[in-house]
PDB file of N, CA and C in Angstrom:
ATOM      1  N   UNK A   1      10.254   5.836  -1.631  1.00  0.00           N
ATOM      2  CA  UNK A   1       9.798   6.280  -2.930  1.00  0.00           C
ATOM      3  C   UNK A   1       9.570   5.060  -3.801  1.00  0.00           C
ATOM      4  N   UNK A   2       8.403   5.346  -4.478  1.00  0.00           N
ATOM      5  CA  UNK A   2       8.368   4.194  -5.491  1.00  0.00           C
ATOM      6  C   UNK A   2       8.797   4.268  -6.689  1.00  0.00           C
ATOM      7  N   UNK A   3       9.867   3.711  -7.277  1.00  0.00           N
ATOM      8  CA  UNK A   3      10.861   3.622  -8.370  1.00  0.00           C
ATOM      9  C   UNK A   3       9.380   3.759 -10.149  1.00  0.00           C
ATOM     10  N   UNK A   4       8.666   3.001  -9.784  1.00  0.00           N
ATOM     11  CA  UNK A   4       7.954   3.119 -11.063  1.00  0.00           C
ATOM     12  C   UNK A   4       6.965   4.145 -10.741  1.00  0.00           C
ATOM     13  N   UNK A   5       6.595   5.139  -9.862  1.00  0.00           N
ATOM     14  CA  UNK A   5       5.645   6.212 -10.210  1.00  0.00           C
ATOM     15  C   UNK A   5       5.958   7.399  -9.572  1.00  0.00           C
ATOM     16  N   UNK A   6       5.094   8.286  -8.905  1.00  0.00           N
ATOM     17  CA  UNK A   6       5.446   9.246  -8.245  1.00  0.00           C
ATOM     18  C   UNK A   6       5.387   9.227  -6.928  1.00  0.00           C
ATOM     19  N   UNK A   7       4.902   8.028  -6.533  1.00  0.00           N
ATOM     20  CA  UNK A   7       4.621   7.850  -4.889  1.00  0.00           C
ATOM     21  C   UNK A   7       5.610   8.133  -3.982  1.00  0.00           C
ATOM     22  N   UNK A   8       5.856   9.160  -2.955  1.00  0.00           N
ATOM     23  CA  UNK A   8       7.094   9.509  -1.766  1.00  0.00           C
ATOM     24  C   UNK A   8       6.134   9.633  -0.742  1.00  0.00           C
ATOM     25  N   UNK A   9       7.356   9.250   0.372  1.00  0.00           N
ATOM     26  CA  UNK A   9       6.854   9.748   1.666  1.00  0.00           C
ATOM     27  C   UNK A   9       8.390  10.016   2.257  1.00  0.00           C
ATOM     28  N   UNK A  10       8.412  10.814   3.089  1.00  0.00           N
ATOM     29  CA  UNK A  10       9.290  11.652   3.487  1.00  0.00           C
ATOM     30  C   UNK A  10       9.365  12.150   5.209  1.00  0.00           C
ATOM     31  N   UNK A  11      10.690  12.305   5.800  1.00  0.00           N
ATOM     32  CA  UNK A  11      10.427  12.564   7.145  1.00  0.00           C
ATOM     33  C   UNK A  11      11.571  13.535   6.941  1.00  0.00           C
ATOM     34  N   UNK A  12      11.171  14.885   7.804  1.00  0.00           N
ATOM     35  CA  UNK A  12      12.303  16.123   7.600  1.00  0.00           C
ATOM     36  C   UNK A  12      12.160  16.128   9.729  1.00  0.00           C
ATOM     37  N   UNK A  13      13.401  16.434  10.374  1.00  0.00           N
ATOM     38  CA  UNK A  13      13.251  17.085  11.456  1.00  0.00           C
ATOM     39  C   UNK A  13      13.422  19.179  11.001  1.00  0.00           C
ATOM     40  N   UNK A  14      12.700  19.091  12.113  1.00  0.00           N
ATOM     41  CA  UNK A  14      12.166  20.700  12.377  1.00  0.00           C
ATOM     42  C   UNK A  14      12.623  21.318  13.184  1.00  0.00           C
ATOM     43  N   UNK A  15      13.246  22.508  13.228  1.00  0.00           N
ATOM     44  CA  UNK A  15      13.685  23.429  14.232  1.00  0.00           C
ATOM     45  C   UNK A  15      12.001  23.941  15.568  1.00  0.00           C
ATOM     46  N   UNK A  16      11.263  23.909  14.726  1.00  0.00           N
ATOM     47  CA  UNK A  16       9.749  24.158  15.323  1.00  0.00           C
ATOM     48  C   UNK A  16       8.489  23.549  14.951  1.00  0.00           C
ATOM     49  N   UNK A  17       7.873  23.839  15.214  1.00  0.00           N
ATOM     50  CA  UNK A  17       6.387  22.492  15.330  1.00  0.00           C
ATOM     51  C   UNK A  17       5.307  22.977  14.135  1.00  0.00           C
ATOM     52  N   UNK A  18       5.662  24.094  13.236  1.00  0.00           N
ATOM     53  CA  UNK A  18       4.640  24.647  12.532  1.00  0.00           C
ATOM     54  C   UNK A  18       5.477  24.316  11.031  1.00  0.00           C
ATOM     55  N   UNK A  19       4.479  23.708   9.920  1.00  0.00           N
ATOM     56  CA  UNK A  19       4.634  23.677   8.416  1.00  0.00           C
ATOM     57  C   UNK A  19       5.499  24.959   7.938  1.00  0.00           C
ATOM     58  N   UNK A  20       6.442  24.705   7.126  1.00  0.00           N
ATOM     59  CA  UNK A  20       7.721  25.493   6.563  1.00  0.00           C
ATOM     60  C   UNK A  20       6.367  26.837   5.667  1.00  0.00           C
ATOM     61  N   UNK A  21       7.223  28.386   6.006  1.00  0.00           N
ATOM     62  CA  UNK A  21       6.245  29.435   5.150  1.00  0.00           C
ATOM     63  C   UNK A  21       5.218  28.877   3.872  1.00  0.00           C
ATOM     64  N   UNK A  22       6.018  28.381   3.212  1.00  0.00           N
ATOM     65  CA  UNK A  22       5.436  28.447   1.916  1.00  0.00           C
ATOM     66  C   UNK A  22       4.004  27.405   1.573  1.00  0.00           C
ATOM     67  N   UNK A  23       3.790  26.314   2.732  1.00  0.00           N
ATOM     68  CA  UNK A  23       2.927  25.347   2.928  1.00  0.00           C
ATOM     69  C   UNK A  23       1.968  26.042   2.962  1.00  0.00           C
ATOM     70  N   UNK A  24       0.576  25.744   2.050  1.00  0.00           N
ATOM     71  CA  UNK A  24      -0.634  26.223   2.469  1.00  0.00           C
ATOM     72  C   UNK A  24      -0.934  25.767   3.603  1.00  0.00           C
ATOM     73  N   UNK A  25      -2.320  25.729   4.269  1.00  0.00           N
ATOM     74  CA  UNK A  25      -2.988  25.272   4.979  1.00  0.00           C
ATOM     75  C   UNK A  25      -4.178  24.595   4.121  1.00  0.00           C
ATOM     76  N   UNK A  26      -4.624  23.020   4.499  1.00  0.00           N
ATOM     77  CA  UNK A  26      -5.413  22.577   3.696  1.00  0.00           C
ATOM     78  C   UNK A  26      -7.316  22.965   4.301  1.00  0.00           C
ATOM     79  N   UNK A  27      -7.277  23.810   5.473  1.00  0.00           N
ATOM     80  CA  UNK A  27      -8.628  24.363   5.566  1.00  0.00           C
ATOM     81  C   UNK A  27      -9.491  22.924   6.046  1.00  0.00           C
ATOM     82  N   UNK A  28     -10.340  23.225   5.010  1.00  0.00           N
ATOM     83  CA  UNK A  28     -11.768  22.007   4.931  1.00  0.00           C
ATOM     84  C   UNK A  28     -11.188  20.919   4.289  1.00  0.00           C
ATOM     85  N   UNK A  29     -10.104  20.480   3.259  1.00  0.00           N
ATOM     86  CA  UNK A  29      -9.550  19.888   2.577  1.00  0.00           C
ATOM     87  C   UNK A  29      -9.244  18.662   3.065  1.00  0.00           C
ATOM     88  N   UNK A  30      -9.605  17.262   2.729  1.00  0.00           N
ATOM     89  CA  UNK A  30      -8.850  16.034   3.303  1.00  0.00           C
ATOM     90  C   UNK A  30      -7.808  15.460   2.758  1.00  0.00           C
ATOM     91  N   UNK A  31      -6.817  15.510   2.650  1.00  0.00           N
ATOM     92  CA  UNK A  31      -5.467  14.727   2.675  1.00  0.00           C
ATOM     93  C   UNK A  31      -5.865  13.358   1.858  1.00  0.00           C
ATOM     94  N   UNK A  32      -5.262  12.386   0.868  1.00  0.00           N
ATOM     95  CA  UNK A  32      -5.550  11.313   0.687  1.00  0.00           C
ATOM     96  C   UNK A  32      -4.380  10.611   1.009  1.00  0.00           C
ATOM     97  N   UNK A  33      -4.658   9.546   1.859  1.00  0.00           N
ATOM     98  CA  UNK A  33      -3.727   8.074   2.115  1.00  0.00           C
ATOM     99  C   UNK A  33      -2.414   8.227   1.609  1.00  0.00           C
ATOM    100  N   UNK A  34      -1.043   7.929   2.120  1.00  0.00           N
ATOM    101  CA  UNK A  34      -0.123   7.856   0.968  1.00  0.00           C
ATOM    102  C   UNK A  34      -0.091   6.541   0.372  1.00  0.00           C
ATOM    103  N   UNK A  35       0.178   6.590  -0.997  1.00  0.00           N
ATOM    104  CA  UNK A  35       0.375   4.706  -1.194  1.00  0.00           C
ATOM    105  C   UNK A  35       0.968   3.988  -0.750  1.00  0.00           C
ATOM    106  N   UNK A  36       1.942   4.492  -0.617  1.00  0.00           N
ATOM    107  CA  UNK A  36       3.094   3.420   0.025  1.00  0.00           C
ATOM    108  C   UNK A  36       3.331   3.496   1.299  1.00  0.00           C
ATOM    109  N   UNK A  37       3.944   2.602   2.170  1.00  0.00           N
ATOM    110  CA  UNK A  37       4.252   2.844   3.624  1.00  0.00           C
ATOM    111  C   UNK A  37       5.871   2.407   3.923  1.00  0.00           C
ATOM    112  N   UNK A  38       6.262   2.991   5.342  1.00  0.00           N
ATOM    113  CA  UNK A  38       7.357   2.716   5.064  1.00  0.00           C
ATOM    114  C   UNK A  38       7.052   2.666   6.642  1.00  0.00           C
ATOM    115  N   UNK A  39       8.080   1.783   7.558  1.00  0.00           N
ATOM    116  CA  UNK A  39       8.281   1.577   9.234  1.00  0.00           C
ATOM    117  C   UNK A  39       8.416   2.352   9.700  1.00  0.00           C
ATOM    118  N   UNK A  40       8.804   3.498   9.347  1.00  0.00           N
ATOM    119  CA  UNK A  40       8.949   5.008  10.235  1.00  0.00           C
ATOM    120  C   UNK A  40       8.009   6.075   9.745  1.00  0.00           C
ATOM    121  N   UNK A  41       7.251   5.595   8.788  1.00  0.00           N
ATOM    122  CA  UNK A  41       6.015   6.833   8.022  1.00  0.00           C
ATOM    123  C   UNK A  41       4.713   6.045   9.229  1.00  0.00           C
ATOM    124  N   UNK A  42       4.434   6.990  10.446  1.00  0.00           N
ATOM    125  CA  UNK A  42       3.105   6.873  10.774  1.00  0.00           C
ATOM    126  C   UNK A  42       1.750   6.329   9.778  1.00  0.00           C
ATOM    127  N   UNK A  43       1.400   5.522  10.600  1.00  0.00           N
ATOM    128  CA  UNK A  43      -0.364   5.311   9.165  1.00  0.00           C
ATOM    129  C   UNK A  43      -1.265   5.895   9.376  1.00  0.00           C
ATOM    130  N   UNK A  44      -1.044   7.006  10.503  1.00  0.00           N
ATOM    131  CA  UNK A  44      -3.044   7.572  10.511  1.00  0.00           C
ATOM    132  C   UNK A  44      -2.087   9.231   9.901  1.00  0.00           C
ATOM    133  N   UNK A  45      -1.170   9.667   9.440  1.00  0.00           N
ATOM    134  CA  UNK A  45      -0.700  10.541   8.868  1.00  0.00           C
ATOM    135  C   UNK A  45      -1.658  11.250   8.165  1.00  0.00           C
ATOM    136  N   UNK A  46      -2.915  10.833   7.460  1.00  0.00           N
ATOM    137  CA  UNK A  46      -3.134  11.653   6.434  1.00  0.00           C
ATOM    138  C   UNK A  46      -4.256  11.885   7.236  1.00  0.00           C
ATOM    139  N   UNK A  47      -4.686  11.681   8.088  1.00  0.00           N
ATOM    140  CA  UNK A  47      -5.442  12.259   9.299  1.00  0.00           C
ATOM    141  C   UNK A  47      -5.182  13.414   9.955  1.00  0.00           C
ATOM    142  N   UNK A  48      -4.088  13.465  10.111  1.00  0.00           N
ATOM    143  CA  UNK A  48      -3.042  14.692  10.638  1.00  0.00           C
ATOM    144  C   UNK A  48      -2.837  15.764   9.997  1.00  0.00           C
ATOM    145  N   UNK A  49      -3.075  15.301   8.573  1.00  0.00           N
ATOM    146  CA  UNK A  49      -2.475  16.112   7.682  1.00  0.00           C
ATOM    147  C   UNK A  49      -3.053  17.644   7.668  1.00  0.00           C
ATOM    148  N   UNK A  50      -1.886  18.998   7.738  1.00  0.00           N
ATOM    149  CA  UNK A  50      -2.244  20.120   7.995  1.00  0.00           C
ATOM    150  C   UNK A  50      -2.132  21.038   6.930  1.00  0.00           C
ATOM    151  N   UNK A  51      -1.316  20.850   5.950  1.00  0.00           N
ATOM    152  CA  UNK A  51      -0.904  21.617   4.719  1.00  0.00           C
ATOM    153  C   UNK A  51      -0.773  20.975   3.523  1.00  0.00           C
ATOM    154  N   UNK A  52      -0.440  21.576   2.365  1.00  0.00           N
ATOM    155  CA  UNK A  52       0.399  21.557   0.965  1.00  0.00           C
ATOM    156  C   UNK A  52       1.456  22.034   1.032  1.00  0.00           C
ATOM    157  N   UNK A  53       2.311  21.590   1.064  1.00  0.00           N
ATOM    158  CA  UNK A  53       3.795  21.837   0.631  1.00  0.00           C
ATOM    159  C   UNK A  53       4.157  21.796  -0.864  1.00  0.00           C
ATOM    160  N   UNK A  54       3.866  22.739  -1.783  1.00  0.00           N
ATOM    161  CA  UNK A  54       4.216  21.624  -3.292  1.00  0.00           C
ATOM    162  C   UNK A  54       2.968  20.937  -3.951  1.00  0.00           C
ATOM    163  N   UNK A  55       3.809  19.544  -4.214  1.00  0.00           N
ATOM    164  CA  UNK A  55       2.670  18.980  -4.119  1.00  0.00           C
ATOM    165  C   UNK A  55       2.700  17.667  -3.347  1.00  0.00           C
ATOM    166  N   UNK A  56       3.017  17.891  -2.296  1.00  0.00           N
ATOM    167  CA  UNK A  56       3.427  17.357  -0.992  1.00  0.00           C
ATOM    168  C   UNK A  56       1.855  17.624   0.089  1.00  0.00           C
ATOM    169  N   UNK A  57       1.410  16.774   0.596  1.00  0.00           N
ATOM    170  CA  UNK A  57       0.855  16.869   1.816  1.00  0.00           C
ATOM    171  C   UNK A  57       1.825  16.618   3.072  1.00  0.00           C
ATOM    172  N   UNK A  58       1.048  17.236   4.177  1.00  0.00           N
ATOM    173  CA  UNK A  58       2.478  17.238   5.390  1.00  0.00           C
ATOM    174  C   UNK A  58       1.651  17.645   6.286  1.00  0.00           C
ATOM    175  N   UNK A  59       2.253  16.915   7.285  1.00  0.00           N
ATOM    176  CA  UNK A  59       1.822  17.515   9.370  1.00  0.00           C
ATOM    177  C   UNK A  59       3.004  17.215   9.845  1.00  0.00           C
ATOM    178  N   UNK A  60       3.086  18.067  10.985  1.00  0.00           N
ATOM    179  CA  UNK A  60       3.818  18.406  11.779  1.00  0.00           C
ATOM    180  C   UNK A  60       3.834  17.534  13.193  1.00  0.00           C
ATOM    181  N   UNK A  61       4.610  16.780  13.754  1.00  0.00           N
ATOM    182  CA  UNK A  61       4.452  16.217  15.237  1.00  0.00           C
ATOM    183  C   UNK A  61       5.757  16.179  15.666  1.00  0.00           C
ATOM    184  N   UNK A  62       5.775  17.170  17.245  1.00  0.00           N
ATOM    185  CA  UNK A  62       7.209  16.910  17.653  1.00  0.00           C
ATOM    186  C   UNK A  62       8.279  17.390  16.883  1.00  0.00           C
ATOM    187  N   UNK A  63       8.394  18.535  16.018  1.00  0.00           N
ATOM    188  CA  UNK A  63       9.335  18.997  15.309  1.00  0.00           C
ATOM    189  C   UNK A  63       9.624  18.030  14.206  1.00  0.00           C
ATOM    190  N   UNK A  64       9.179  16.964  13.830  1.00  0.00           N
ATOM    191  CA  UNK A  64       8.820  15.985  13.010  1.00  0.00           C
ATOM    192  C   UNK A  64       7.891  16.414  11.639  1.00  0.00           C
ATOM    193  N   UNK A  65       8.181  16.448  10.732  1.00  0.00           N
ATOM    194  CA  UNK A  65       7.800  17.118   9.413  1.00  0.00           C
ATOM    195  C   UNK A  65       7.419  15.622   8.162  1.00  0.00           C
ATOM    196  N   UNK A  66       5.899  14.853   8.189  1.00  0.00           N
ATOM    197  CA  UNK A  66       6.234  13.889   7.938  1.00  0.00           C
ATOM    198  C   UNK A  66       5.147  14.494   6.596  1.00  0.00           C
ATOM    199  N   UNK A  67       5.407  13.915   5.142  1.00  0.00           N
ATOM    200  CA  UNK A  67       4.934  14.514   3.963  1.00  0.00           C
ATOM    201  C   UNK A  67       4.692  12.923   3.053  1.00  0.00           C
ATOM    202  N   UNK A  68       3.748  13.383   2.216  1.00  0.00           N
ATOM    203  CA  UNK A  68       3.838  12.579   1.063  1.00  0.00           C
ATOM    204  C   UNK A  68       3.163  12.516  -0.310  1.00  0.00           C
ATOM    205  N   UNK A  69       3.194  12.442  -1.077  1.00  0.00           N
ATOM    206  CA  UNK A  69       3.131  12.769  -2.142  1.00  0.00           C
ATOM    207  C   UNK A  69       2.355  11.483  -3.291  1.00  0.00           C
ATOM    208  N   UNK A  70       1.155  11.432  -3.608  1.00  0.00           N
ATOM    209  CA  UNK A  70       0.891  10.734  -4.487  1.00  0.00           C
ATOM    210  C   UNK A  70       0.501  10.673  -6.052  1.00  0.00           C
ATOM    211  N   UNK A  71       0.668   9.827  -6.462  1.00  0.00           N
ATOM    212  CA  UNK A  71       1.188   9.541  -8.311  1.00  0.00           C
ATOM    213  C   UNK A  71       0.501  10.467  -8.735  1.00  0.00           C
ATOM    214  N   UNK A  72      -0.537  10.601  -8.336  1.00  0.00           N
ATOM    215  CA  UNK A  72      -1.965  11.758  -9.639  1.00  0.00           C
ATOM    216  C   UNK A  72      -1.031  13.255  -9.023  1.00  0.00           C
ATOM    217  N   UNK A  73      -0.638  13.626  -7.738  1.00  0.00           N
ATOM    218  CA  UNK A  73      -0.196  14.746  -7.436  1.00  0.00           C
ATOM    219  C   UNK A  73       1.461  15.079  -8.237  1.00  0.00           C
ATOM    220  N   UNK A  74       2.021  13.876  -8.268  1.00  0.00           N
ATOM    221  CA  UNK A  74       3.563  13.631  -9.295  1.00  0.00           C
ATOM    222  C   UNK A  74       3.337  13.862 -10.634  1.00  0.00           C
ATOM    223  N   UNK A  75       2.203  13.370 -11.311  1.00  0.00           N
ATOM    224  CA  UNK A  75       1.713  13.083 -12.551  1.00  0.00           C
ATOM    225  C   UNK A  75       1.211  15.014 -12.900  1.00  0.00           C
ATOM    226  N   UNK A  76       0.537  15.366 -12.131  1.00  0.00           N
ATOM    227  CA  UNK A  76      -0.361  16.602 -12.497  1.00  0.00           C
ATOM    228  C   UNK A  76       1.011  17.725 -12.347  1.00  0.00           C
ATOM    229  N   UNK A  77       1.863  17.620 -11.476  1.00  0.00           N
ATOM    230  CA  UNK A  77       3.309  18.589 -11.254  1.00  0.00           C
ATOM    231  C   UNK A  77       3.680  18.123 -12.586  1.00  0.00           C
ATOM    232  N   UNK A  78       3.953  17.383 -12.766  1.00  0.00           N
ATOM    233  CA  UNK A  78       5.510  17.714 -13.827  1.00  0.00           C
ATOM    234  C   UNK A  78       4.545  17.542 -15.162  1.00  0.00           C
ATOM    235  N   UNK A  79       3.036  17.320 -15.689  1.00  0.00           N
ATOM    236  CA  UNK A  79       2.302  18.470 -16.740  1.00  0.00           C
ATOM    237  C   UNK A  79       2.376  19.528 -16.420  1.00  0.00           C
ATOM    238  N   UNK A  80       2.350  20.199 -14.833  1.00  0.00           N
ATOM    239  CA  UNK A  80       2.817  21.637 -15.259  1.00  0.00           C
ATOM    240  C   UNK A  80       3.964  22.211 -15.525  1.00  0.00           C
ATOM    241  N   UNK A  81       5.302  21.603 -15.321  1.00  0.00           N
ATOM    242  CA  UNK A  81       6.309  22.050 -15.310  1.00  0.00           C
ATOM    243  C   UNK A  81       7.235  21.667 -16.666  1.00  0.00           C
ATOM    244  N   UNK A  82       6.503  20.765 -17.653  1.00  0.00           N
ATOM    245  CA  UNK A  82       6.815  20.589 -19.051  1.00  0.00           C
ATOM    246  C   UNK A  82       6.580  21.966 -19.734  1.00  0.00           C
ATOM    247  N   UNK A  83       7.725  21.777 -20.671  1.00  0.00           N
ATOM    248  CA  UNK A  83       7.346  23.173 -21.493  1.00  0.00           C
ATOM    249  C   UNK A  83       6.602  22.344 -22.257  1.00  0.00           C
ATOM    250  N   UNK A  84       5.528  22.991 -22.902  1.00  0.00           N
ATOM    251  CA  UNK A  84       4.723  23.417 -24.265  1.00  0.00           C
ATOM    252  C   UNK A  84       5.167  22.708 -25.598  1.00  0.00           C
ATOM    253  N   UNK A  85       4.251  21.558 -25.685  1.00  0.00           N
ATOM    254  CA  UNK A  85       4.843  21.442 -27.575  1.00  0.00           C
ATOM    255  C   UNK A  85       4.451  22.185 -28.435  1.00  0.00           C
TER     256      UNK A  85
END
């Protein structure tokens, strides 16, 4: 995670090989790059990428649940989740 913005990337193990219920499916949709990288975050990931989680992108490999999340997607969540001045 990057300390000054919203940038994450994330690795969950999986009981099974398919995106958790609540994940859309991104369809026609392309995934963008995560910013940051980390030695165990794959780099062609957003290639892979099969769903929305949130506001999480995510694919599935090997019961392997690898996600990530960038600043405009961090930035645009928590304007929605501010209350109202």
């Amino acid at each position: 995670m990057r300390t000054t913005g919203g940038e994450r990337v994330l690795k969950a193990r999986l009981s099974g090989d398919k995106l958790p219920e609540y994940c859309e499916p991104l369809q026609e949709k392309k995934a963008p790059d995560p910013e940051i990288s980390a030695s165990w975050f794959p780099s062609d990931t957003a290639g892979q990428a099969q769903g929305r989680c949130g506001s999480y992108y995510a694919s599935v490999e090997d019961h392997t649940l690898y996600a990530w999340q960038t600043n405009g997607d961090w930035t645009a969540e928590n304007r929605r989740s501010s209350p109202a001045e």
